[in-house]
N, C-alpha and C. Protein backbone atom coordinates (compact mmCIF):
# COMPACT_ATOMS: atom_id res chain seq x y z
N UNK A 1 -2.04 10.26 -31.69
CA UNK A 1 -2.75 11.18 -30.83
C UNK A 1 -4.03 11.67 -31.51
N UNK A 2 -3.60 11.87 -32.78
CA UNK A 2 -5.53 12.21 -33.59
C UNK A 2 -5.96 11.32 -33.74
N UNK A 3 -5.86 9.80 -33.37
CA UNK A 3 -7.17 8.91 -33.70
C UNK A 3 -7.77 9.01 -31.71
N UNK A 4 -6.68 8.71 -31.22
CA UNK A 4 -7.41 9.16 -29.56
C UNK A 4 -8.30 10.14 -29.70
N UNK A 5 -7.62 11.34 -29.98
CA UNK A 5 -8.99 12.88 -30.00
C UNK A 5 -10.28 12.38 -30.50
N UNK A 6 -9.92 11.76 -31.60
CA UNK A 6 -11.14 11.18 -32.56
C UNK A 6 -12.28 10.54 -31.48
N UNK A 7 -11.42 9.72 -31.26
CA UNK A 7 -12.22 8.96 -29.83
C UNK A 7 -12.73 9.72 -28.78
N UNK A 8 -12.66 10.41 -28.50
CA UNK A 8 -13.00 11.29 -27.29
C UNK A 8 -13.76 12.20 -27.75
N UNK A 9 -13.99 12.65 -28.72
CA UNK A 9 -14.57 13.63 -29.48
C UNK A 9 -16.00 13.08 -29.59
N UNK A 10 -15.52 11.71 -30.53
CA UNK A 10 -16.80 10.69 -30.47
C UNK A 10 -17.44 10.33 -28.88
N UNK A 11 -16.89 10.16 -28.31
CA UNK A 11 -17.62 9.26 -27.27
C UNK A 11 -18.46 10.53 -26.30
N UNK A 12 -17.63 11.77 -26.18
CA UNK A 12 -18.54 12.60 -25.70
C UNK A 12 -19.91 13.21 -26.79
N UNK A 13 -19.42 13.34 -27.78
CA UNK A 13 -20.63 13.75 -28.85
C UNK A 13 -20.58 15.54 -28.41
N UNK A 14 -21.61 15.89 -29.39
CA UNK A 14 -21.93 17.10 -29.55
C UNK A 14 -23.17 17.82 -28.20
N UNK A 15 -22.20 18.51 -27.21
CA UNK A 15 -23.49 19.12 -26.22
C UNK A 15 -23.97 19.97 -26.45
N UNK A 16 -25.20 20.47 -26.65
CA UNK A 16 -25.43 21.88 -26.71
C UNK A 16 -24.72 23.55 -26.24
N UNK A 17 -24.50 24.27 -26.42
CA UNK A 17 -23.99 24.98 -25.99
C UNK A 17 -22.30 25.21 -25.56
N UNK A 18 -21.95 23.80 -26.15
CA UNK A 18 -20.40 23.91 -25.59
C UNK A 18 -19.83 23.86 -26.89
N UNK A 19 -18.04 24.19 -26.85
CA UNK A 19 -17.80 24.49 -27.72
C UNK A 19 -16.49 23.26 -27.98
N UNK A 20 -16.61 21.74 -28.61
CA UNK A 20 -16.21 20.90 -28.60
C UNK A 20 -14.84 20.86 -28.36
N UNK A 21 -14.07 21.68 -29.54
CA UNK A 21 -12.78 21.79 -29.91
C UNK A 21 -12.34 22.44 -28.41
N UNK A 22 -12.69 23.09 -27.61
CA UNK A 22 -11.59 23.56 -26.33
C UNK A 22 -12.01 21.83 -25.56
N UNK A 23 -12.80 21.25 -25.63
CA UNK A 23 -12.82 20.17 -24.62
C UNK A 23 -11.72 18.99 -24.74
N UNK A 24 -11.98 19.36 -26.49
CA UNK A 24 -10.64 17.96 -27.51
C UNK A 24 -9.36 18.88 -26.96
N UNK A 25 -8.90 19.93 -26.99
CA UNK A 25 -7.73 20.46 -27.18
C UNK A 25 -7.25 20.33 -25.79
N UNK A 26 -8.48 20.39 -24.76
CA UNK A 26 -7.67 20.17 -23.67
C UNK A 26 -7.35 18.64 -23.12
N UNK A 27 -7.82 17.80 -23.78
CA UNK A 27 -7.89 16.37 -23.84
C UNK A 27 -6.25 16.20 -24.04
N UNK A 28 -6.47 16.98 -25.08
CA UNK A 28 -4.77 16.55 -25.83
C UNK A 28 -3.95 16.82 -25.08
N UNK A 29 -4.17 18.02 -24.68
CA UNK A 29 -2.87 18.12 -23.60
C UNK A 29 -2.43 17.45 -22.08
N UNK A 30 -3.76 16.84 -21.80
CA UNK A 30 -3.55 16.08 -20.73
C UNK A 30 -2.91 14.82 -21.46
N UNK A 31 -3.43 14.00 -22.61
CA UNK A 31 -3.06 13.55 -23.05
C UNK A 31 -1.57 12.74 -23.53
N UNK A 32 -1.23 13.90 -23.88
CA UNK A 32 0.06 14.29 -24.33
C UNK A 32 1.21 14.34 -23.33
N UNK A 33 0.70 14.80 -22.47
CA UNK A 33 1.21 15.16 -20.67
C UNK A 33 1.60 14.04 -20.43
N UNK A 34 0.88 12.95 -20.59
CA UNK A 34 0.77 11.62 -19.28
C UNK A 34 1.88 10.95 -20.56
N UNK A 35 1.76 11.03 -21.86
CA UNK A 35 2.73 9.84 -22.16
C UNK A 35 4.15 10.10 -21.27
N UNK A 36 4.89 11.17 -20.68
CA UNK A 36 5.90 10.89 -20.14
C UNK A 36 5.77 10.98 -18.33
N UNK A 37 4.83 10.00 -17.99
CA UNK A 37 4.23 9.78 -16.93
C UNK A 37 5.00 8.91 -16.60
N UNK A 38 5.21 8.80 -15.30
CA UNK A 38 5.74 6.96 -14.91
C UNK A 38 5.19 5.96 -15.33
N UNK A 39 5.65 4.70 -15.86
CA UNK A 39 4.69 3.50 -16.04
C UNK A 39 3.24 3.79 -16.23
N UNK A 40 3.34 4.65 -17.45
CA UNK A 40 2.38 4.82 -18.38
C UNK A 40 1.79 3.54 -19.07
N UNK A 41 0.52 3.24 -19.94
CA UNK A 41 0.19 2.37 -20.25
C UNK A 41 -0.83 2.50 -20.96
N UNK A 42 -0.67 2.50 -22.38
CA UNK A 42 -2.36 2.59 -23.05
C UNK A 42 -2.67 1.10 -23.66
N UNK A 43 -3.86 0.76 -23.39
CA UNK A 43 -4.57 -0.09 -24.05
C UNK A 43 -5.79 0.05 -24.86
N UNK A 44 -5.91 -0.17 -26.14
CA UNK A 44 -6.82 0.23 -27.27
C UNK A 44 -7.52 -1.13 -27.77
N UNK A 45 -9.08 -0.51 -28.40
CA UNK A 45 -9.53 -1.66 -28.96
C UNK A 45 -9.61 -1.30 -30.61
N UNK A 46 -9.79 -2.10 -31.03
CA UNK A 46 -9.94 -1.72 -32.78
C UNK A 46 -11.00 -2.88 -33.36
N UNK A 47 -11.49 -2.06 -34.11
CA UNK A 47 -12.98 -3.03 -35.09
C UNK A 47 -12.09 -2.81 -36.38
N UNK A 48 -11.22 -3.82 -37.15
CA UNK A 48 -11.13 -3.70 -38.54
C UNK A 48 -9.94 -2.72 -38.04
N UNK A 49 -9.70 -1.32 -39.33
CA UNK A 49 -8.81 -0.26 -38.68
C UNK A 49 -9.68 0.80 -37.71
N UNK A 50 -10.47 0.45 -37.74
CA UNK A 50 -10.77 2.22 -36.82
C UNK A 50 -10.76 1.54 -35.31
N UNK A 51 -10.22 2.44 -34.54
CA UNK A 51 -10.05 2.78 -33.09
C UNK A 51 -11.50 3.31 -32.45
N UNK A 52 -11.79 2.08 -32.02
CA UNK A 52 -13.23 2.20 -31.37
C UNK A 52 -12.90 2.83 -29.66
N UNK A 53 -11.59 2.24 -29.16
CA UNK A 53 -11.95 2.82 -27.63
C UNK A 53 -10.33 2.33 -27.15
N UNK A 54 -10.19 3.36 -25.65
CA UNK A 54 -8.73 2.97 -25.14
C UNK A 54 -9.16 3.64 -23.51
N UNK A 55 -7.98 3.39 -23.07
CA UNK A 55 -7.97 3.15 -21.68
C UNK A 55 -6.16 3.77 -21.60
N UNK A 56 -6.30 4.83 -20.48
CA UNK A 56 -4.61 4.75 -20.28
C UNK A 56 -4.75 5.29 -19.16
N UNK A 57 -3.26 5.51 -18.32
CA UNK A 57 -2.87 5.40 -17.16
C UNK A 57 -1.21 5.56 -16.99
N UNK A 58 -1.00 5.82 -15.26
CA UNK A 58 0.52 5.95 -15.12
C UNK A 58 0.29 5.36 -13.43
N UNK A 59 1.56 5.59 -13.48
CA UNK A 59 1.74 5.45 -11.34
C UNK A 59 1.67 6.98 -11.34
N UNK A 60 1.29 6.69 -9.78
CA UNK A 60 1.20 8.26 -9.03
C UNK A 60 2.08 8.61 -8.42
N UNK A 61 2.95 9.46 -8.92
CA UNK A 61 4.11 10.25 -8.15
C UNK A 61 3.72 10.81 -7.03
N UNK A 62 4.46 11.03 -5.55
CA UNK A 62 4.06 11.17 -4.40
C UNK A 62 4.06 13.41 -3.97
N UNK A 63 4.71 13.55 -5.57
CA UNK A 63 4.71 15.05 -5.63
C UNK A 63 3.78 15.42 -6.74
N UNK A 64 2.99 14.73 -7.17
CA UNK A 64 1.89 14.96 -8.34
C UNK A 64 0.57 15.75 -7.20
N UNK A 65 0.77 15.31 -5.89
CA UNK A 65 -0.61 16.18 -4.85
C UNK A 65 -2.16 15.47 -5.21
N UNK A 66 -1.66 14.43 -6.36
CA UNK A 66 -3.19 13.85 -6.49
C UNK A 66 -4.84 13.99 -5.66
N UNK A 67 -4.56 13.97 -4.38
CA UNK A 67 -5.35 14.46 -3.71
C UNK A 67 -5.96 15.01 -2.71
N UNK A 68 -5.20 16.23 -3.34
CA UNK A 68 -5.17 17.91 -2.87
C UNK A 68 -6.62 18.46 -3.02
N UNK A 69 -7.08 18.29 -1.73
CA UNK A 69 -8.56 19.55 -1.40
C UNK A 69 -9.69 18.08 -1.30
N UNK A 70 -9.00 16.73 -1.14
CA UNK A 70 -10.25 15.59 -1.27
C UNK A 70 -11.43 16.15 -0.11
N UNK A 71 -12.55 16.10 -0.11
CA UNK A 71 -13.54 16.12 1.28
C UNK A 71 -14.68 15.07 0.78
N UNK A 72 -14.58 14.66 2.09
CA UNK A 72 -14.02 14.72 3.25
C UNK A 72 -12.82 14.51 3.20
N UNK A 73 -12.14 14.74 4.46
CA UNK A 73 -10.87 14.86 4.35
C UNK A 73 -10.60 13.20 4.78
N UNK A 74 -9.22 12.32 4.16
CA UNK A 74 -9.17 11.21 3.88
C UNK A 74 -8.69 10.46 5.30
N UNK A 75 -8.42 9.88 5.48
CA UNK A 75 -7.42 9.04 6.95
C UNK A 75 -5.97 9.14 7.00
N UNK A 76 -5.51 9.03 8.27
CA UNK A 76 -4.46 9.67 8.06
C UNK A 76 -3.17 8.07 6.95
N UNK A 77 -2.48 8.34 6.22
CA UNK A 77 -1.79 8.31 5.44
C UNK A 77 -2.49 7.28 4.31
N UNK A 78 -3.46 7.71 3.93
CA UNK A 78 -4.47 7.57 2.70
C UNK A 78 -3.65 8.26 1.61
N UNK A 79 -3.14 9.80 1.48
CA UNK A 79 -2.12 10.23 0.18
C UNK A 79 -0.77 9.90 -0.02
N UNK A 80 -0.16 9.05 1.03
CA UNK A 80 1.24 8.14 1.25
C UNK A 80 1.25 7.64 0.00
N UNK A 81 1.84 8.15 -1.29
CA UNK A 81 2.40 7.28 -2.45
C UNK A 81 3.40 5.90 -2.50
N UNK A 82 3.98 5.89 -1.28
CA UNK A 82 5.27 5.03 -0.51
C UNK A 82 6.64 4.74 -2.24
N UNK A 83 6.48 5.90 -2.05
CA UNK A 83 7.74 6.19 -3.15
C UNK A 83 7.33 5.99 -4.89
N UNK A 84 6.01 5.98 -5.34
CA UNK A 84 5.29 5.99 -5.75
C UNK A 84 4.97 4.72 -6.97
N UNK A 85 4.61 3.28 -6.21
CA UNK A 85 4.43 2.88 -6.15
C UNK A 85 3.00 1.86 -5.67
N UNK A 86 2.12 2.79 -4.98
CA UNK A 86 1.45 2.50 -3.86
C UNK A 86 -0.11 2.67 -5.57
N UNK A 87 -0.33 3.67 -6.25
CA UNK A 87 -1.34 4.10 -6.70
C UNK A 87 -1.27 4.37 -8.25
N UNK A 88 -2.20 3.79 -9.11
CA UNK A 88 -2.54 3.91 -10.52
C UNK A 88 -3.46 4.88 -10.70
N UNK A 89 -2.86 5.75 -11.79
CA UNK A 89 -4.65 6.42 -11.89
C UNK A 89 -5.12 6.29 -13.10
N UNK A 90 -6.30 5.76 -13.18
CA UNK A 90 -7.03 5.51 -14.93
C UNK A 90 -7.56 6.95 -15.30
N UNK A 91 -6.53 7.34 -16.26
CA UNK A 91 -6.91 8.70 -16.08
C UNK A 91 -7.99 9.01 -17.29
N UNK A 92 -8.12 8.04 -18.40
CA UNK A 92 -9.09 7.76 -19.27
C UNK A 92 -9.49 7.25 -19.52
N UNK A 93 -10.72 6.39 -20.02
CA UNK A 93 -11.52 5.33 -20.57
C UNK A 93 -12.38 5.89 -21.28
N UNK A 94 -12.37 5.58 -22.69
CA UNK A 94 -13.56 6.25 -23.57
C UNK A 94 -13.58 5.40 -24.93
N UNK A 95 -14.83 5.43 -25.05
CA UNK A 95 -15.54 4.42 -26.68
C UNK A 95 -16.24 5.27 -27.05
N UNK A 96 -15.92 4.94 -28.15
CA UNK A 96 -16.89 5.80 -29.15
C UNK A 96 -18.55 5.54 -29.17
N UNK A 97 -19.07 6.29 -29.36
CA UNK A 97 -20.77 6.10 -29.10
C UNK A 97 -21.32 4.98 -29.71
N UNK A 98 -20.88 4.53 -31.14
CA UNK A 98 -21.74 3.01 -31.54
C UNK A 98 -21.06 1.90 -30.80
N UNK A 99 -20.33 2.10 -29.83
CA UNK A 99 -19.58 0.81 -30.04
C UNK A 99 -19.84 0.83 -28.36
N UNK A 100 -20.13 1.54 -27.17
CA UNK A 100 -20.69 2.01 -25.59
C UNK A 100 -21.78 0.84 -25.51
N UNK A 101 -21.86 0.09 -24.77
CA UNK A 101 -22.68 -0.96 -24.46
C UNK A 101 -22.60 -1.98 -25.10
N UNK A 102 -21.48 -2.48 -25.38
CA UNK A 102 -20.93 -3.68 -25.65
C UNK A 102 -19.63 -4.67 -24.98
N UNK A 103 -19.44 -3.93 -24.26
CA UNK A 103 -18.65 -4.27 -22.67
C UNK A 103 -16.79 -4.08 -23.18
N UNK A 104 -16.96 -3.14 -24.40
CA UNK A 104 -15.79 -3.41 -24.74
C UNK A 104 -15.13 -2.12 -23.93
N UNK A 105 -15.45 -0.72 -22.96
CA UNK A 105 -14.87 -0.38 -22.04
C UNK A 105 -14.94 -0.83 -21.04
N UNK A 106 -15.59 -1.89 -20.26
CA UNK A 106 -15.59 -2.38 -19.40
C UNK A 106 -14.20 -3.80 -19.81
N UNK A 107 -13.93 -4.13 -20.86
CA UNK A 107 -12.77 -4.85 -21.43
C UNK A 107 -11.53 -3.76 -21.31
N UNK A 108 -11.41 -3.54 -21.71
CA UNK A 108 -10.37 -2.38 -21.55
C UNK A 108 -9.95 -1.39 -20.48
N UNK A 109 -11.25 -1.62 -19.31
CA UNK A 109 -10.73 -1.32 -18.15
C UNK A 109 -10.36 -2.16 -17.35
N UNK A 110 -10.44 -3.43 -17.28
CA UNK A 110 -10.39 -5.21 -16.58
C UNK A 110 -8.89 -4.90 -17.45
N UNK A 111 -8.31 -4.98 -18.75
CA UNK A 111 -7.28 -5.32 -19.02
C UNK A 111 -6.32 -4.25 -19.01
N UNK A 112 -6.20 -3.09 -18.53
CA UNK A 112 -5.30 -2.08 -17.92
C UNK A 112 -5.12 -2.46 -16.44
N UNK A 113 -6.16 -2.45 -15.95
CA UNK A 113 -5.83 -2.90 -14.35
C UNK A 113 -5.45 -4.49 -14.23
N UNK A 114 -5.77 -5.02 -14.61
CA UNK A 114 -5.41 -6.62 -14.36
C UNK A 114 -3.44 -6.51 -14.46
N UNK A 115 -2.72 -5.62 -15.32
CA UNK A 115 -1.74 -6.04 -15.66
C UNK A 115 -0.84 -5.52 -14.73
N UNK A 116 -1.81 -4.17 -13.62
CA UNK A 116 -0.90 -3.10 -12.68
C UNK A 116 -0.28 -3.84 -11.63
N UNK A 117 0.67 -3.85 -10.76
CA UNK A 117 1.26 -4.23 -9.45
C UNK A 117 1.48 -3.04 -8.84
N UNK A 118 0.74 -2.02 -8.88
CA UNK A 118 0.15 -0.83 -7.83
C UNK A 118 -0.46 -1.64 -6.99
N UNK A 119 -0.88 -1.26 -5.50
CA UNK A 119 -1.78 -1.91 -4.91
C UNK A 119 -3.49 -1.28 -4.88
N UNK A 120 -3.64 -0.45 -5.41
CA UNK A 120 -4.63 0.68 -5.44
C UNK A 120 -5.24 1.60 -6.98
N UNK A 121 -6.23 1.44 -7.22
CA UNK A 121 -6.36 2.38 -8.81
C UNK A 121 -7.18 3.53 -8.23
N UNK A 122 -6.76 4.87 -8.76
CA UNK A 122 -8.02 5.74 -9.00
C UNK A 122 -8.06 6.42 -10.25
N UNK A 123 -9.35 7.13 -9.85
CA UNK A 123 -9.90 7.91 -11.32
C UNK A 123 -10.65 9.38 -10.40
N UNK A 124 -11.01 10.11 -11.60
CA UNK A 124 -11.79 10.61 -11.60
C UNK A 124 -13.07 11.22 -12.46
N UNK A 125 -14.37 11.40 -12.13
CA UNK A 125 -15.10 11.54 -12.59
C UNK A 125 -15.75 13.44 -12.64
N UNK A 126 -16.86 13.37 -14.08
CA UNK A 126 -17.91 14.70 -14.10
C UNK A 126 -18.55 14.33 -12.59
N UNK A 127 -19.00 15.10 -11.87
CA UNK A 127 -19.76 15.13 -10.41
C UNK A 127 -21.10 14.65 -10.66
N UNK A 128 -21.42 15.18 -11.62
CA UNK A 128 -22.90 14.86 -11.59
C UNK A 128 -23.59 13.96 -12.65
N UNK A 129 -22.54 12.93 -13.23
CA UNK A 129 -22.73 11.91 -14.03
C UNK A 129 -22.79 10.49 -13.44
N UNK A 130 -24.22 10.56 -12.72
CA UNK A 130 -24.58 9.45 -12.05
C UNK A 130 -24.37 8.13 -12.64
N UNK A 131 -24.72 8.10 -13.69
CA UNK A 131 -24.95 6.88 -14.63
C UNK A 131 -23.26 6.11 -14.53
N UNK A 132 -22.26 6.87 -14.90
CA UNK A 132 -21.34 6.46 -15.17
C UNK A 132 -20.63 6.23 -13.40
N UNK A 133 -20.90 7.32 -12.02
CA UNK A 133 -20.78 6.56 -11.11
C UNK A 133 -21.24 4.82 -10.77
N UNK A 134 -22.34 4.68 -11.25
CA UNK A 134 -23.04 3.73 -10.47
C UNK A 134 -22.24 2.49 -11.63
N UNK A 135 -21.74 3.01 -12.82
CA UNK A 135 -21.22 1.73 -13.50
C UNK A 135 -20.08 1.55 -13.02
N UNK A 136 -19.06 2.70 -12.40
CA UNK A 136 -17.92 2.32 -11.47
C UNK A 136 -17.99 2.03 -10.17
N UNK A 137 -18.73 1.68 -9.88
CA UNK A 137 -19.46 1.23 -8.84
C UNK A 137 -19.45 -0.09 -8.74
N UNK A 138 -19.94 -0.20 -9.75
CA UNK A 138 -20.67 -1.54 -10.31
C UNK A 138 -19.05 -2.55 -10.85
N UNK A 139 -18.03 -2.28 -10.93
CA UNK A 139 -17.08 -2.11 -11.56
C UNK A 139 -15.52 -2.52 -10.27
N UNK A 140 -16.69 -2.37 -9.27
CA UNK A 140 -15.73 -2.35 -8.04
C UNK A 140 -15.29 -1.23 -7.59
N UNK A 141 -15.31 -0.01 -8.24
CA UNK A 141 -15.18 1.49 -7.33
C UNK A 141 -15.99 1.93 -6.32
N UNK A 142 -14.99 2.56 -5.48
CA UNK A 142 -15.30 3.25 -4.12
C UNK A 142 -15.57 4.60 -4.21
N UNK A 143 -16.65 5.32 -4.03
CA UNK A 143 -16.64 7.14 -4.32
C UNK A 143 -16.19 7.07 -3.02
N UNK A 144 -14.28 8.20 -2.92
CA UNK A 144 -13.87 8.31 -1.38
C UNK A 144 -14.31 10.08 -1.45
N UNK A 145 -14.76 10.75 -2.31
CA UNK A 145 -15.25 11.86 -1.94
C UNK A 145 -15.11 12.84 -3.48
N UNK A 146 -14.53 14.18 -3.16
CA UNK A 146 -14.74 15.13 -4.18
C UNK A 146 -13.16 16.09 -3.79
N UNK A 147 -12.68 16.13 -5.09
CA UNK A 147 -11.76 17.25 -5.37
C UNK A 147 -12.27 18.53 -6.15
N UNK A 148 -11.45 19.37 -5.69
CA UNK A 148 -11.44 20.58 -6.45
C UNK A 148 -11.06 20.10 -7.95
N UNK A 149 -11.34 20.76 -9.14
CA UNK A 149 -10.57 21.02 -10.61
C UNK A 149 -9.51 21.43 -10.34
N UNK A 150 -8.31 21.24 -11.10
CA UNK A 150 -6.91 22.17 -11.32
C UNK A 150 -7.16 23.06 -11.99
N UNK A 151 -5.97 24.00 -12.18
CA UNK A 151 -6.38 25.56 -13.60
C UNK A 151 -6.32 24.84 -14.48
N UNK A 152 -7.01 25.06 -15.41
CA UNK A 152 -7.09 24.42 -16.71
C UNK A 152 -8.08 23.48 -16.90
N UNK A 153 -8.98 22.72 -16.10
CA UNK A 153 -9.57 21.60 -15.83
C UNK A 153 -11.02 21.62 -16.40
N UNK A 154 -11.64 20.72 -16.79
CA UNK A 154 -12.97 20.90 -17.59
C UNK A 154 -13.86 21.24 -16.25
N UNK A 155 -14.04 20.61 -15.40
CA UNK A 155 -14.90 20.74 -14.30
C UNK A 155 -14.54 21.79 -13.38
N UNK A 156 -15.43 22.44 -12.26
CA UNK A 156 -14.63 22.55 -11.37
C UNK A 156 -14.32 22.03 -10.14
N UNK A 157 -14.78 20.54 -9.74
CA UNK A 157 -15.04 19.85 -9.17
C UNK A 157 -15.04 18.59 -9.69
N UNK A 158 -14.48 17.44 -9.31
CA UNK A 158 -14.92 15.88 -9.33
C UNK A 158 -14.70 15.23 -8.30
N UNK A 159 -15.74 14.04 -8.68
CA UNK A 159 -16.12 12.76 -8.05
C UNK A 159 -14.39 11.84 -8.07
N UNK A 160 -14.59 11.72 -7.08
CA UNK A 160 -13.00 10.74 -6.93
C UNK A 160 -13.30 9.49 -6.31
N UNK A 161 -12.59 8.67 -7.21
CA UNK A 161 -12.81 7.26 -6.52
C UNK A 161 -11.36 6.18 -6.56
N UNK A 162 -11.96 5.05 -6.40
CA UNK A 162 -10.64 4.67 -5.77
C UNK A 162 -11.39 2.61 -5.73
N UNK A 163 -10.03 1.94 -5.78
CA UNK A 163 -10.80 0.46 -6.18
C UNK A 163 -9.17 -0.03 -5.29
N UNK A 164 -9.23 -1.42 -4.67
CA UNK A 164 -8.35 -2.24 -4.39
C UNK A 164 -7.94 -2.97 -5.59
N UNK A 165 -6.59 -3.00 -5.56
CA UNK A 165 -5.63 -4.44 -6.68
C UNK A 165 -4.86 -5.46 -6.08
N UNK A 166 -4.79 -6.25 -6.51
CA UNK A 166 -5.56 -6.85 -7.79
C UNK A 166 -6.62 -7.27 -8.17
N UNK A 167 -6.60 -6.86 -10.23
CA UNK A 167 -8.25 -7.29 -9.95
C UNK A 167 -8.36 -8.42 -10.27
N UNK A 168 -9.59 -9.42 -9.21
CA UNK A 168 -9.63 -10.56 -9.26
C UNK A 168 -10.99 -10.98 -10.24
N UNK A 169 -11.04 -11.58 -11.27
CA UNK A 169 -12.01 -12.27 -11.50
C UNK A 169 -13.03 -11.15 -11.72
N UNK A 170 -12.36 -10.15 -12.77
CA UNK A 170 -13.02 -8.84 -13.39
C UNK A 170 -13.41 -7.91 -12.07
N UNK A 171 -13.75 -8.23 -11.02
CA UNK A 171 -13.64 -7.25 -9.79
C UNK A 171 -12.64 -6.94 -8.80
């Protein structure tokens, strides 16, 4: 769990004005949370020993409310988990800053999803981190709209998206 933080620590870097350690600490606990997730799944890359980047995930339980407050509001049985089975959520992907533009999170997100038999992945995103929309985009994601934050949540708001499975031929 401290070489993950490490990672996340790294890949966001130092923002002005914020105060790192509550962003890592709350990392961890989501973190920490999901290993006893359903059909959990981390996949990591490594240069040598250090842990350059990982990717993890679970199924979506149909009482988790995943997406509670979406707007627009979705079609009707769009939050149907069908016993929860139906939906993956990539609930992280992160590389460390020297190692970001070398396609090795875009590797590590192709090889978490390639292995799911969910029929459906989502994520969610910062709202106003265009750059990284348009690469999930680019990636085969759908923006189906915007949730509220939970208590505790870095944002108070995100970008929610959503991709068909399987992935074929990296899309």
């Amino acid at each position: 769990m401290d070489e993950l933080c490490e990672v996340y620590a790294d890949a966001y870097g130092q923002v002005p004005g914020e105060d790192a350690t509550v962003k890592v600490d709350a990392f961890r606990g989501r973190a920490s949370a999901a290993l006893g997730a359903r059909n959990y799944e981390l996949v990591f890359a490594r240069a040598g020993d250090e842990l350059v980047g990982f990717v993890f995930g679970y199924s979506l339980r149909q009482d988790r409310d995943w997406f509670a407050g979406l707007q627009p509001a979705p079609e009707e049985g769009f939050t149907d988990e069908r016993g929860g089975e139906r939906t993956v959520v990539l609930a992280e992907i992160e590389v460390r800053k020297a190692w970001q533009g070398r396609g090795i999170g875009r590797g590590l997100h192709d090889s978490f999803l390639r292995g799911r038999r969910e029929e459906r992945a989502t994520l969610t995103a910062n709202p106003v981190a265009t750059a990284t929309h348009a690469l999930y985009e680019g990636w085969g994601w759908q923006r189906v709209g915007s949730i509220p934050g939970r208590p505790g949540a870095y944002y108070r708001e995100y970008a929610m998206f959503v991709r068909p499975l399987p992935l074929l031929d990296g899309r």
